[in-house]
N, C-alpha and C. Protein backbone atom coordinates (compact mmCIF):
# COMPACT_ATOMS: atom_id res chain seq x y z
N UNK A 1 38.54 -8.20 32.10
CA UNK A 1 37.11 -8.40 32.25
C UNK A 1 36.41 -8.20 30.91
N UNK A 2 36.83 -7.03 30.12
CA UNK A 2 36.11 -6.92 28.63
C UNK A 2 36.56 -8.33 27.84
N UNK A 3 37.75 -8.30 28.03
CA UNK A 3 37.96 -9.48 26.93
C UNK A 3 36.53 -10.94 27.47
N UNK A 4 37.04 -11.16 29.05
CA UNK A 4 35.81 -12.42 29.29
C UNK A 4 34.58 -11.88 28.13
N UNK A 5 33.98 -10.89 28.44
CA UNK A 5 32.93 -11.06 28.15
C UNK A 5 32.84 -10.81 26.72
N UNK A 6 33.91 -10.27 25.79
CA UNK A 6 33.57 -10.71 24.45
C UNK A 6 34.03 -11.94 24.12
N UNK A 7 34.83 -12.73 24.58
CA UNK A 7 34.63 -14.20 24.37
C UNK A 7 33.40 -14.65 24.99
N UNK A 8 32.22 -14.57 26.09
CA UNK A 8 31.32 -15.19 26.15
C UNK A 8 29.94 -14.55 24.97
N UNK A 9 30.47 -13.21 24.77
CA UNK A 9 29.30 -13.17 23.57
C UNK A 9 29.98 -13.89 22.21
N UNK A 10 31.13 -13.98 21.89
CA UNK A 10 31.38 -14.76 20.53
C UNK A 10 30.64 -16.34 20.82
N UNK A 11 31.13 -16.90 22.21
CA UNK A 11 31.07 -18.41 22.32
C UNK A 11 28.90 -18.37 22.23
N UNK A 12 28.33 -17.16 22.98
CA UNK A 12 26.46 -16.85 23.17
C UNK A 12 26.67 -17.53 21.03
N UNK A 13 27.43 -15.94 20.44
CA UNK A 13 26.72 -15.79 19.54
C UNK A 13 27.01 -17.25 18.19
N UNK A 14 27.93 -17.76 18.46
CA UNK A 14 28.73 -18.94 17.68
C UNK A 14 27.58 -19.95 17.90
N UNK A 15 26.66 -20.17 19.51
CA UNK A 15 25.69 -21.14 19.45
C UNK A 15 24.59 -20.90 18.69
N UNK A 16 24.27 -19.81 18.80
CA UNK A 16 23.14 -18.58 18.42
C UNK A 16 23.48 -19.19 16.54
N UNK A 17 24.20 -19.21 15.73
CA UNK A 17 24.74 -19.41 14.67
C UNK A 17 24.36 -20.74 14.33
N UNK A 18 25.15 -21.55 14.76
CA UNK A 18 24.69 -23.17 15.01
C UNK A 18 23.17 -23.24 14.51
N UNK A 19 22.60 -22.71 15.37
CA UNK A 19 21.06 -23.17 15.48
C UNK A 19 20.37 -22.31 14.25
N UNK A 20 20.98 -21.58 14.23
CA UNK A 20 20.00 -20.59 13.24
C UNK A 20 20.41 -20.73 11.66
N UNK A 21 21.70 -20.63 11.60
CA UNK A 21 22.27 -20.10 10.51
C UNK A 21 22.82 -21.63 9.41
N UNK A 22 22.27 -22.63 10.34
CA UNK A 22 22.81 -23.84 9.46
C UNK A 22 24.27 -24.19 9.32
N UNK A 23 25.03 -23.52 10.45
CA UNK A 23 25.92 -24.22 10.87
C UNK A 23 27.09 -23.31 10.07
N UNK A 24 27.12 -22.06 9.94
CA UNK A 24 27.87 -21.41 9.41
C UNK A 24 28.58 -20.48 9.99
N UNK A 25 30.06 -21.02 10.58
CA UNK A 25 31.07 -20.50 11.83
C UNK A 25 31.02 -18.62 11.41
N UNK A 26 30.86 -18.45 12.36
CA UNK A 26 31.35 -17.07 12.86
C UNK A 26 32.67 -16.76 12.36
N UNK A 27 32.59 -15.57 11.41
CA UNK A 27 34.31 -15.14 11.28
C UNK A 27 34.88 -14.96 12.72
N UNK A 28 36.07 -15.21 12.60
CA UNK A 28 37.39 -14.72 13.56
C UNK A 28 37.21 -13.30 13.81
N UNK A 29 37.12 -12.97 12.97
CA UNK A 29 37.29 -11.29 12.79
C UNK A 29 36.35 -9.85 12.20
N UNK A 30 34.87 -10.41 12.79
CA UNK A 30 33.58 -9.49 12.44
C UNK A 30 34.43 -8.23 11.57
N UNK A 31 35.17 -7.86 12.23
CA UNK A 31 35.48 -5.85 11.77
C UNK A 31 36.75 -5.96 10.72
N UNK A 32 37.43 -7.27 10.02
CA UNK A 32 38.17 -7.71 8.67
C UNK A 32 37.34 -7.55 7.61
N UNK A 33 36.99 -7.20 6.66
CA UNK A 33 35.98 -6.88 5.63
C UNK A 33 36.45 -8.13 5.06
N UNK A 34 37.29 -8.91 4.73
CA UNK A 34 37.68 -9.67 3.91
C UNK A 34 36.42 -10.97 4.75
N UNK A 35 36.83 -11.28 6.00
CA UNK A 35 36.37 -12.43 6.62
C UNK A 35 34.82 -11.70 6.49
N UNK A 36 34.38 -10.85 7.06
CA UNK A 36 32.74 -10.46 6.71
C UNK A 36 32.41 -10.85 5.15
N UNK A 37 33.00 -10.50 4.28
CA UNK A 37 32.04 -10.66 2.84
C UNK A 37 32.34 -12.43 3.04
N UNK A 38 33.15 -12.77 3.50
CA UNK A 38 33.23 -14.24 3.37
C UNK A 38 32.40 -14.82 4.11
N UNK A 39 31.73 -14.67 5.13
CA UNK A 39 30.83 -14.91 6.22
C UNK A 39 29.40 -14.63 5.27
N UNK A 40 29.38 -13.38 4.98
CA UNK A 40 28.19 -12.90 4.86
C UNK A 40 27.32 -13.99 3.44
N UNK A 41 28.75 -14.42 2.55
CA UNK A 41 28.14 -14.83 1.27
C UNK A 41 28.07 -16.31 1.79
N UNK A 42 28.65 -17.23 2.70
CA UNK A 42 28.34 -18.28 3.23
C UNK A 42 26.88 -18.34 3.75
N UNK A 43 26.60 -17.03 4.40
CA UNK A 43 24.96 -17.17 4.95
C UNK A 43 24.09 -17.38 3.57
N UNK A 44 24.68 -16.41 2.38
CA UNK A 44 23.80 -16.57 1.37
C UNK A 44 23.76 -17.83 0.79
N UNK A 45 24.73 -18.41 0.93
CA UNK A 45 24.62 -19.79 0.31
C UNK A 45 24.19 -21.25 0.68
N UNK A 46 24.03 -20.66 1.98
CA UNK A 46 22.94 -21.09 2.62
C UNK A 46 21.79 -21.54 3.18
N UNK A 47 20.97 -20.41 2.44
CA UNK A 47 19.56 -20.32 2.71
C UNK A 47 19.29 -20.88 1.68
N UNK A 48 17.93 -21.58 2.31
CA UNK A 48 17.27 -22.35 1.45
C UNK A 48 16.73 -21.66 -0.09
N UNK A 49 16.02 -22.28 -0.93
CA UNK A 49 15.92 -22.30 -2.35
C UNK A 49 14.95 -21.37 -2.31
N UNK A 50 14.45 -20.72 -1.68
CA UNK A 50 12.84 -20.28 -1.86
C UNK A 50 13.57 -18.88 -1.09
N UNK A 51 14.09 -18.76 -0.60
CA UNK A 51 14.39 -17.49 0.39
C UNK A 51 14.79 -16.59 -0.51
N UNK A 52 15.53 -16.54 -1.80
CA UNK A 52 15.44 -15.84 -3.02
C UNK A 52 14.37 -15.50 -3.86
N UNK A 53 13.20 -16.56 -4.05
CA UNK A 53 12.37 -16.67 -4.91
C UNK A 53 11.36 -15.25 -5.68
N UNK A 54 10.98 -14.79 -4.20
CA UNK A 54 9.99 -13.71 -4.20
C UNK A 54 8.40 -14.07 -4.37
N UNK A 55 7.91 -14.22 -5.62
CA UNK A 55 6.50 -14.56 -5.80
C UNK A 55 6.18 -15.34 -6.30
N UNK A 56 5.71 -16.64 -6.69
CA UNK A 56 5.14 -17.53 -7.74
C UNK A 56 3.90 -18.03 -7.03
N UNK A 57 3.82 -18.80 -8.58
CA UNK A 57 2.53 -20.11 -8.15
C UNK A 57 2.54 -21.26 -8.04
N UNK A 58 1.97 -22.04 -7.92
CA UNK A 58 2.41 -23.45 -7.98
C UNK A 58 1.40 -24.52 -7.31
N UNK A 59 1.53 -25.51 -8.11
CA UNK A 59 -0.30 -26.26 -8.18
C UNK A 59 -1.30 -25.17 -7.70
N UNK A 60 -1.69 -25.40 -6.07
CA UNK A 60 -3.15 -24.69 -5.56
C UNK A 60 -2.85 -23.59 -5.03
N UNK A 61 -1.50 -23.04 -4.87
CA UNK A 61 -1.43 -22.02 -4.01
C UNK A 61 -0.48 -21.18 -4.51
N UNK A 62 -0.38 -19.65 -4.23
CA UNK A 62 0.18 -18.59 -4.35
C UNK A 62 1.58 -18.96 -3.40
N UNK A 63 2.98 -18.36 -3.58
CA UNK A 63 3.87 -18.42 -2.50
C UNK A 63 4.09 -17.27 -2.52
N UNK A 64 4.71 -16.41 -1.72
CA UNK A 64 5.28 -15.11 -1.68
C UNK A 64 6.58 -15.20 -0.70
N UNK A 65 7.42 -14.44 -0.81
CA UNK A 65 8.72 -14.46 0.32
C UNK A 65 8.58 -13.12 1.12
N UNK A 66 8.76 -13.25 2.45
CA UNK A 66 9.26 -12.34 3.15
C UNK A 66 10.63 -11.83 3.62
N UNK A 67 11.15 -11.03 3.65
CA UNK A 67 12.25 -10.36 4.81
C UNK A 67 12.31 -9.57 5.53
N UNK A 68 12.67 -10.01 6.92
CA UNK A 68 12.67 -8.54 7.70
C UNK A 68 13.99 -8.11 7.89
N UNK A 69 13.67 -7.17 8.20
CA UNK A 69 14.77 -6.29 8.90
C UNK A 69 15.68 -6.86 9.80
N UNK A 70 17.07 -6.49 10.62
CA UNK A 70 17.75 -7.21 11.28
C UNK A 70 17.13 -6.39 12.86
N UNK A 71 16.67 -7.52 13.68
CA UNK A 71 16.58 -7.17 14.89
C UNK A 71 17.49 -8.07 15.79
N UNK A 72 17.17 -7.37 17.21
CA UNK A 72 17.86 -7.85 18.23
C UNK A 72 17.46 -9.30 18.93
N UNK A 73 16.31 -9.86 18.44
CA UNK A 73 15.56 -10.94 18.96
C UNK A 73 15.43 -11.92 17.75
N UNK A 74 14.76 -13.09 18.23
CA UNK A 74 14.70 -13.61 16.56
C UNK A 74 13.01 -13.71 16.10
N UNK A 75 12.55 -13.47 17.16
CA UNK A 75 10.91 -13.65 17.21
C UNK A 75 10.54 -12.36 16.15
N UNK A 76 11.48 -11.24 16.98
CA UNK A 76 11.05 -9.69 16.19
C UNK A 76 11.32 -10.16 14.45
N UNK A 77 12.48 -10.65 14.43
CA UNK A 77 13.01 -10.79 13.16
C UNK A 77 11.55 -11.49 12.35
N UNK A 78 11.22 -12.37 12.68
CA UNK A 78 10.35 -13.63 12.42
C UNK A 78 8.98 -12.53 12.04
N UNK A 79 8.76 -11.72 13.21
CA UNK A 79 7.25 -11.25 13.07
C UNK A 79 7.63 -10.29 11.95
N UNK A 80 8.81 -9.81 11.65
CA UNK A 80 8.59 -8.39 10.58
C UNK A 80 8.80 -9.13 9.38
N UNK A 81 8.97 -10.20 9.20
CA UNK A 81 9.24 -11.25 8.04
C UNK A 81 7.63 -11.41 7.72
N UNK A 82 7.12 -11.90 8.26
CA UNK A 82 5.96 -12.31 8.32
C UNK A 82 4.77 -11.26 7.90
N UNK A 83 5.27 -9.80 8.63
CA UNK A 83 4.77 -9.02 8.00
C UNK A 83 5.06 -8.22 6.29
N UNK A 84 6.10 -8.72 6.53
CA UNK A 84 6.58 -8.46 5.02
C UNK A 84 5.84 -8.97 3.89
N UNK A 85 6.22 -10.47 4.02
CA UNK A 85 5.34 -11.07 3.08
C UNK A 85 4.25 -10.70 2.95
N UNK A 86 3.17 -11.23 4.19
CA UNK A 86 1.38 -10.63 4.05
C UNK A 86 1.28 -9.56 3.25
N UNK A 87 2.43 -8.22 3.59
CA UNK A 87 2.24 -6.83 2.46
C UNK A 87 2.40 -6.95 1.42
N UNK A 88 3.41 -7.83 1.19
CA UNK A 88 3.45 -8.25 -0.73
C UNK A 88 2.61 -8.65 -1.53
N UNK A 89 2.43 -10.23 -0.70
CA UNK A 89 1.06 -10.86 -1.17
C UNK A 89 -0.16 -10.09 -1.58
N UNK A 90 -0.70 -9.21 -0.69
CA UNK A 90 -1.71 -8.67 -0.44
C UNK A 90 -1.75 -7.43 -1.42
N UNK A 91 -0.76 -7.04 -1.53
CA UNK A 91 -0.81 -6.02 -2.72
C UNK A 91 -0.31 -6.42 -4.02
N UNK A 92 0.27 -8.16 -4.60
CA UNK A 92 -0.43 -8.76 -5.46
C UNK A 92 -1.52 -9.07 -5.62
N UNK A 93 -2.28 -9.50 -4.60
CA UNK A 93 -3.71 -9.93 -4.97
C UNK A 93 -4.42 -8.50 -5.43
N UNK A 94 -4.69 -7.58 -4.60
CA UNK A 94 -4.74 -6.25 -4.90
C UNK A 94 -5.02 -5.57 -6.59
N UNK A 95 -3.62 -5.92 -6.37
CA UNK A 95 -3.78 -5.45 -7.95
C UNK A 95 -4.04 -6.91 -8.92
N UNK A 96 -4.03 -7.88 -8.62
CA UNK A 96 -4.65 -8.75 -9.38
C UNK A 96 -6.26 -8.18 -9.95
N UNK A 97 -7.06 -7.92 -8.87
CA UNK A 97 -8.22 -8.14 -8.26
C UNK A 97 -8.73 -6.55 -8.75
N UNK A 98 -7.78 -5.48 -8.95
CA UNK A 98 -7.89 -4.31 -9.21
C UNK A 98 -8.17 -4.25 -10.75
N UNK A 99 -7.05 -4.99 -11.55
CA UNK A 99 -7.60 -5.32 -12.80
C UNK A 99 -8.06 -5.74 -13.56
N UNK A 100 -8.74 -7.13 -12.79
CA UNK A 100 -10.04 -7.51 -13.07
C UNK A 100 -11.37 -6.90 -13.40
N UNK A 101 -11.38 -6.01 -12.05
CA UNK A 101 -12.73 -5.19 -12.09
C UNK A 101 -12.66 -4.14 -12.97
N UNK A 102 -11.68 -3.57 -12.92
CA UNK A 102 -11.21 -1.87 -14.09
C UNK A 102 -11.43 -2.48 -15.43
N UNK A 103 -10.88 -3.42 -16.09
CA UNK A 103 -11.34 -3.97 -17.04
C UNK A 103 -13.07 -3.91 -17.38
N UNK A 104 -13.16 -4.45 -16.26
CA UNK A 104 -14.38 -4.96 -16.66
C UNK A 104 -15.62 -3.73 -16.62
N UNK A 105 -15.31 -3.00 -15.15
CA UNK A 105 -16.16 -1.80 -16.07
C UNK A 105 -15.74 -0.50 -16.52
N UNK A 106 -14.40 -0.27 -16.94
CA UNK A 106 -14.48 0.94 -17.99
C UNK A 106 -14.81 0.13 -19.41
N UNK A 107 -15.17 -1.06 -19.52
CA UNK A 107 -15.47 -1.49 -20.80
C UNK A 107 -16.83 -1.38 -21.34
N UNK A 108 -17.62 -1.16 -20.08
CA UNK A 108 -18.92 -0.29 -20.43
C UNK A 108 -19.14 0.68 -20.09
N UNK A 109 -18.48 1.30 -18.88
CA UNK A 109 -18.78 2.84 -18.59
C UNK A 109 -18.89 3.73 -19.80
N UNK A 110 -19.78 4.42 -19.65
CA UNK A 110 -19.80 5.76 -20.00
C UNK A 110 -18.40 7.07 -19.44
N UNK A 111 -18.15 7.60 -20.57
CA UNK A 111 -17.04 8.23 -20.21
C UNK A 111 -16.77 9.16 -18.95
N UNK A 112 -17.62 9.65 -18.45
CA UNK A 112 -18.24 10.63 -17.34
C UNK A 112 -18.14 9.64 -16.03
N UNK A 113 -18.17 8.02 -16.41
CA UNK A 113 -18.66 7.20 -15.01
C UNK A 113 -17.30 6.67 -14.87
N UNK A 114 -16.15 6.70 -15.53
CA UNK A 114 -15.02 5.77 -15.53
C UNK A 114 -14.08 6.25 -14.55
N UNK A 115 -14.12 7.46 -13.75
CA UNK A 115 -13.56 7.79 -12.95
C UNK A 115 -14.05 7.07 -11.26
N UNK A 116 -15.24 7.21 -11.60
CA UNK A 116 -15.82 7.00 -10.17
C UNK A 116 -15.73 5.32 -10.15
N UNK A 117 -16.38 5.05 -10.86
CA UNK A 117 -16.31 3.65 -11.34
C UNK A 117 -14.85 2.63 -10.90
N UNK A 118 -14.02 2.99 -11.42
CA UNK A 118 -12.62 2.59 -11.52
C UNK A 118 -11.92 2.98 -9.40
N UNK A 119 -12.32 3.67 -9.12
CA UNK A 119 -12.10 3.81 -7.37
C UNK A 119 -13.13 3.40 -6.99
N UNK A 120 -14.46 3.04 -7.33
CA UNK A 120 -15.44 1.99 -6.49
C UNK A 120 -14.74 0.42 -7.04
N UNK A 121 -13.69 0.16 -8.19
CA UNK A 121 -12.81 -1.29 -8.57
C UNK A 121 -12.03 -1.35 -7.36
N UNK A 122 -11.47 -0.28 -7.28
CA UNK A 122 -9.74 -0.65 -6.41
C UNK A 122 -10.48 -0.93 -4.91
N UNK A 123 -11.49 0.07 -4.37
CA UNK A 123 -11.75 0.05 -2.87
C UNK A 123 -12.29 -1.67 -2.72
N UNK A 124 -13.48 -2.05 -3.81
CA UNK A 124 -13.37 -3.38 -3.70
C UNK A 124 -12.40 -4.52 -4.02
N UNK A 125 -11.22 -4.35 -4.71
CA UNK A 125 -10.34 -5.35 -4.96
C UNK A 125 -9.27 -4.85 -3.48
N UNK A 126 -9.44 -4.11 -2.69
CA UNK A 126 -8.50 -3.96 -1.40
C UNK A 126 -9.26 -4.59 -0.29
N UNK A 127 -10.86 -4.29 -0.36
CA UNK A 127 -11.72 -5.39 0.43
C UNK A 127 -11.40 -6.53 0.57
N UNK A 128 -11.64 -7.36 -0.66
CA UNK A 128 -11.23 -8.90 -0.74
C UNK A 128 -10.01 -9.35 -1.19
N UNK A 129 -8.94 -8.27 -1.31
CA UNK A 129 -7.58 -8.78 -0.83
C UNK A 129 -7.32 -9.03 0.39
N UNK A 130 -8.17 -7.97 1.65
CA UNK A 130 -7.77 -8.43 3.07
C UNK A 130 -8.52 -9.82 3.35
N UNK A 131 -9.84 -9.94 2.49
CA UNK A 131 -10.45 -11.20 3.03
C UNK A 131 -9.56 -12.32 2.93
N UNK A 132 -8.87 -12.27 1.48
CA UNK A 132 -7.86 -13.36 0.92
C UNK A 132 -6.77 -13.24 1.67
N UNK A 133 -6.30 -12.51 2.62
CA UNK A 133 -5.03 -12.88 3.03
C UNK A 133 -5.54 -13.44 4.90
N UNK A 134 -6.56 -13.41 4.76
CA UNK A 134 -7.17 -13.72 6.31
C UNK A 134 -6.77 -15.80 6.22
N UNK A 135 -6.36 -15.78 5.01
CA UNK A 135 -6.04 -17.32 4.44
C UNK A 135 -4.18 -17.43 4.65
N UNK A 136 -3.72 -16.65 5.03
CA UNK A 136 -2.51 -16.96 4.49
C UNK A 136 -2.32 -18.19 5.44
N UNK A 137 -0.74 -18.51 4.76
CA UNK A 137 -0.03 -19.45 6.40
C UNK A 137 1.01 -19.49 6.01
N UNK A 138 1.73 -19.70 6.95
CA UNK A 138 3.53 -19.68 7.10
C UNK A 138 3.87 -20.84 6.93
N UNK A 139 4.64 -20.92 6.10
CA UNK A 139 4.85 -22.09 5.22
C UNK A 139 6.41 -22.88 5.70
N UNK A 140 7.48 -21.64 5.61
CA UNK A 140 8.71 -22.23 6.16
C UNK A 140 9.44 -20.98 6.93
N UNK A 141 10.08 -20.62 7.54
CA UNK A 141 10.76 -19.40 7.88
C UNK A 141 12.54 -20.08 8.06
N UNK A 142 13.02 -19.10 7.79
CA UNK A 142 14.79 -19.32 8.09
C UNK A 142 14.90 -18.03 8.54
N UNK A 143 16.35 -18.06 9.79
CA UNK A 143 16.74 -17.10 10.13
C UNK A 143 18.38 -16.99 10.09
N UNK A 144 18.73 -15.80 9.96
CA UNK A 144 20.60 -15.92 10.15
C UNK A 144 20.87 -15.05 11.06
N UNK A 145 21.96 -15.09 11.90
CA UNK A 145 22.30 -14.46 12.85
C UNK A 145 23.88 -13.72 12.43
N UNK A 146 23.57 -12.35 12.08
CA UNK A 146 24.70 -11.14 12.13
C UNK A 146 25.30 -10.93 13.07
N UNK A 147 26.45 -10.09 12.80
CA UNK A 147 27.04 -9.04 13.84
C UNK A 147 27.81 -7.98 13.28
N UNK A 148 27.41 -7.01 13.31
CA UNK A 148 27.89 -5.67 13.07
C UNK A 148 28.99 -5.08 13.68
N UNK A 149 29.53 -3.90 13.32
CA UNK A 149 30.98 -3.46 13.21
C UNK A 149 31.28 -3.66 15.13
N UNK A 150 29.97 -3.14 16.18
CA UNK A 150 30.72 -3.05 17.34
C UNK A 150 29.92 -4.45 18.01
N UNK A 151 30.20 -5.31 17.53
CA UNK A 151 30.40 -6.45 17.67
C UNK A 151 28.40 -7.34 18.08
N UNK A 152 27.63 -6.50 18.05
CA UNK A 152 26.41 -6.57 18.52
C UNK A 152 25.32 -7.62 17.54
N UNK A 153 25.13 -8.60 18.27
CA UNK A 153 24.38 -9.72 17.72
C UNK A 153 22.86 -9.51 17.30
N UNK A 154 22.33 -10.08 15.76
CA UNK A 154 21.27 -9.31 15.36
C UNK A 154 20.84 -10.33 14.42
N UNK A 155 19.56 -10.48 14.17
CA UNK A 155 19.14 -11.78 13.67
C UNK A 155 17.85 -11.76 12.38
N UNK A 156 17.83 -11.69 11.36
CA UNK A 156 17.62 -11.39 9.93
C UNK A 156 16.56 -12.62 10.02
N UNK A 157 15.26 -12.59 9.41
CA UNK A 157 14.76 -13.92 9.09
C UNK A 157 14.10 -13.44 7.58
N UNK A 158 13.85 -14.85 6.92
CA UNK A 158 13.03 -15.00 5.62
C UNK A 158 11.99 -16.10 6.17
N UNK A 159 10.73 -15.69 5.54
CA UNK A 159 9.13 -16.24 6.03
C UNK A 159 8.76 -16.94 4.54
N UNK A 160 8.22 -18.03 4.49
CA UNK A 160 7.78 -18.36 3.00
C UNK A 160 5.96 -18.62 3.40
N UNK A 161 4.76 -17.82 2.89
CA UNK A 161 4.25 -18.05 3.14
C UNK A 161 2.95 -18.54 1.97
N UNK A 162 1.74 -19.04 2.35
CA UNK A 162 1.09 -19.42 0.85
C UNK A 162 -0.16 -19.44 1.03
N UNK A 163 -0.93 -18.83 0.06
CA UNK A 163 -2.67 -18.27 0.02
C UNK A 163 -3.12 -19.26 -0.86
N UNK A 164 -4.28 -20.09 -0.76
CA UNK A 164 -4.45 -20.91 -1.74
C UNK A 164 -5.44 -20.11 -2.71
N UNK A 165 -5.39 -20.40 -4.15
CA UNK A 165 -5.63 -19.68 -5.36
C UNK A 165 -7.61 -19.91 -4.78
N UNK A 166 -7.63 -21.24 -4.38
CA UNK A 166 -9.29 -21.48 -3.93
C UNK A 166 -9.45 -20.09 -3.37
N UNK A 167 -8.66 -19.40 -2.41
CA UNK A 167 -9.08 -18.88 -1.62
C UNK A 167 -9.61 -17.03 -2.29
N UNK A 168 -8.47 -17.22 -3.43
CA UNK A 168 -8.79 -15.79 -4.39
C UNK A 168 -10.22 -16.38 -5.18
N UNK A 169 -10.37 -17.11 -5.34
CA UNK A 169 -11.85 -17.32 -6.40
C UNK A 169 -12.78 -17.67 -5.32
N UNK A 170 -12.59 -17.79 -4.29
CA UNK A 170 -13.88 -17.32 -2.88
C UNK A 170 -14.44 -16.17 -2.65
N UNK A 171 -13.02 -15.30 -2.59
CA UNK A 171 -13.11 -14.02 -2.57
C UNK A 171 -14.00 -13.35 -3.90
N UNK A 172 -14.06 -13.44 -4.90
CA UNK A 172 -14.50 -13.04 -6.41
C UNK A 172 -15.57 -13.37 -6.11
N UNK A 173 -16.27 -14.79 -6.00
CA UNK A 173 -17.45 -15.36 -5.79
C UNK A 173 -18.38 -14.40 -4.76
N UNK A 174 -17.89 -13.77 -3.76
CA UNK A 174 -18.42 -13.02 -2.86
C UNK A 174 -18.66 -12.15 -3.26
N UNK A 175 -18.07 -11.09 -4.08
CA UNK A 175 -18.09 -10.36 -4.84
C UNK A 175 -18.93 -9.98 -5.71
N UNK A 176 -19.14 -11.12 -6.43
CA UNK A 176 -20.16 -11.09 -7.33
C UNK A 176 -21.38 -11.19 -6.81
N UNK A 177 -21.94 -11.97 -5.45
CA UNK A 177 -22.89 -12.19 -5.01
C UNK A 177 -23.66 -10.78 -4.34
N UNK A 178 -22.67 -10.21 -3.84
CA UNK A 178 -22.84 -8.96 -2.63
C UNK A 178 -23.13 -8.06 -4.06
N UNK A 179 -22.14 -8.05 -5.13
CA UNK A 179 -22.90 -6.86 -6.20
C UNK A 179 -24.22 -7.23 -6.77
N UNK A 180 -24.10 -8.77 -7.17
CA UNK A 180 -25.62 -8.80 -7.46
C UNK A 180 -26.87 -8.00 -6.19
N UNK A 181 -26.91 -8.66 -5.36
CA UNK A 181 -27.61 -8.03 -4.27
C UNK A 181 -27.66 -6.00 -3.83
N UNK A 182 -26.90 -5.87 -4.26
CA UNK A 182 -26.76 -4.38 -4.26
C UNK A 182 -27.05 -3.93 -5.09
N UNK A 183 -27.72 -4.83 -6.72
CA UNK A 183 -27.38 -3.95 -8.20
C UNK A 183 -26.84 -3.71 -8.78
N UNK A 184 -25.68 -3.71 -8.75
CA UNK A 184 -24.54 -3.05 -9.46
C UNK A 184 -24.67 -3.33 -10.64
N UNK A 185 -23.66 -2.71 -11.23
CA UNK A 185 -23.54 -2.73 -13.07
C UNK A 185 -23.77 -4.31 -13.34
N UNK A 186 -24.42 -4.63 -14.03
CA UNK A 186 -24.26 -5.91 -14.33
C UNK A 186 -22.99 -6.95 -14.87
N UNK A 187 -22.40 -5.87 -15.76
CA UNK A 187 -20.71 -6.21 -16.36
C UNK A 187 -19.76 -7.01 -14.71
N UNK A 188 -20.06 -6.09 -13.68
CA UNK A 188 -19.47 -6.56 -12.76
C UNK A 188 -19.56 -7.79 -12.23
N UNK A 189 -21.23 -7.85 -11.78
CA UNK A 189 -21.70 -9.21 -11.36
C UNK A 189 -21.45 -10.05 -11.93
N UNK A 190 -21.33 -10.34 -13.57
CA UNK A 190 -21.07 -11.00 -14.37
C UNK A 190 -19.79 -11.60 -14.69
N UNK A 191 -18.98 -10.93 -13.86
CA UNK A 191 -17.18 -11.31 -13.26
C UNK A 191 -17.15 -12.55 -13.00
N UNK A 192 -16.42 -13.54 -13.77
CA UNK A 192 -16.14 -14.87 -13.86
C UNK A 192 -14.99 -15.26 -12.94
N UNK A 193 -14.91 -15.94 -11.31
CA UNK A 193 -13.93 -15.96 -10.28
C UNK A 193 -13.03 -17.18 -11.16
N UNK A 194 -13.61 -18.12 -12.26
CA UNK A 194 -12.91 -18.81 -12.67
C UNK A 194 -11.71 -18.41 -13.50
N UNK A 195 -11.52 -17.41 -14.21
CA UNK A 195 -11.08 -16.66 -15.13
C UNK A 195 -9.54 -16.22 -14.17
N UNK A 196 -9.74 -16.13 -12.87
CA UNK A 196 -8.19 -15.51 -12.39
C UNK A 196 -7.19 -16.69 -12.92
């Protein structure tokens, strides 16, 4: 009876593979280390061109890569991918957006104001990083389907997703408008969204 049913999870997880993994057979022998690194570097060679990449740019838009974690579903896999990326992205723009403003006013602060100054930069460059990622979109996702030592099927995804650069010099533009209206240092208001 055990054996049936680990031949019907090899034959589940071999389809499960098929579909996901781009057609890359299941070792014979999950718990052979030899056939696993051979399996495992087939998945890597696999995945598409961008699933390595990590961060760039390119014409109008930002890309960033995600990975999640290996779960038991592929949706889970998919959503922690997804969340992955958004966190990356978002804490590139972040600090994009962080050193824009720090620049711009410890270059006139007064020495006494550069503390306060410089955490009223970051709280606003974390503002309109969330505005800017309220833009993202999922661009491509891939998933591969594992199996670990006691034989248990588990499914890894990479998310490619992309913020358009319009959407960071929206964000700036707002920025500047809401400080004009409030007063602020003028150095700030005077923040050029063209300049990212």
């Amino acid at each position: 009876m055990k054996n049936l049913m680990m031949i019907s999870v090899i034959a589940a997880a071999s389809v499960l593979a098929t579909a996901c993994s781009r057609n890359v057979p299941l070792p014979a022998d999950y718990s052979n280390p030899s056939e696993k690194i051979q399996y495992l570097q087939a998945l890597k060679d696999n995945r598409p061109d961008w699933a390595d990449k990590g961060l760039w740019e390119d014409g109008d838009f930002v890309y960033q890569v995600g990975q999640g974690l290996t779960f038991n579903s592929e949706r889970e896999a998919k959503k922690h991918a997804n969340r992955d990326a958004s966190f990356r992205l978002s804490e590139y723009i972040t600090r994009e957006l962080s050193v824009e403003f720090t620049e711009m006013i410890v270059s006139s602060a007064e020495a006494t104001e550069i503390i306060e100054q410089k955490t009223a930069a970051k709280e606003l460059a974390k503002s309109l990083s969330r505005s800017v990622i309220s833009n993202i979109h999922v661009d491509e996702t891939y998933t591969e389907l594992t199996v670990d030592e006691d034989e248990q099927v588990g499914f890894t995804a990479f998310t490619l997703v992309k913020v358009p650069k319009k959407a960071i010099k929206n964000a700036m533009k707002y920025a500047k408008s809401k400080l004009e209206s409030t007063e602020q240092p003028t150095e700030l208001a005077d923040l050029d969204p063209n300049n990212l």
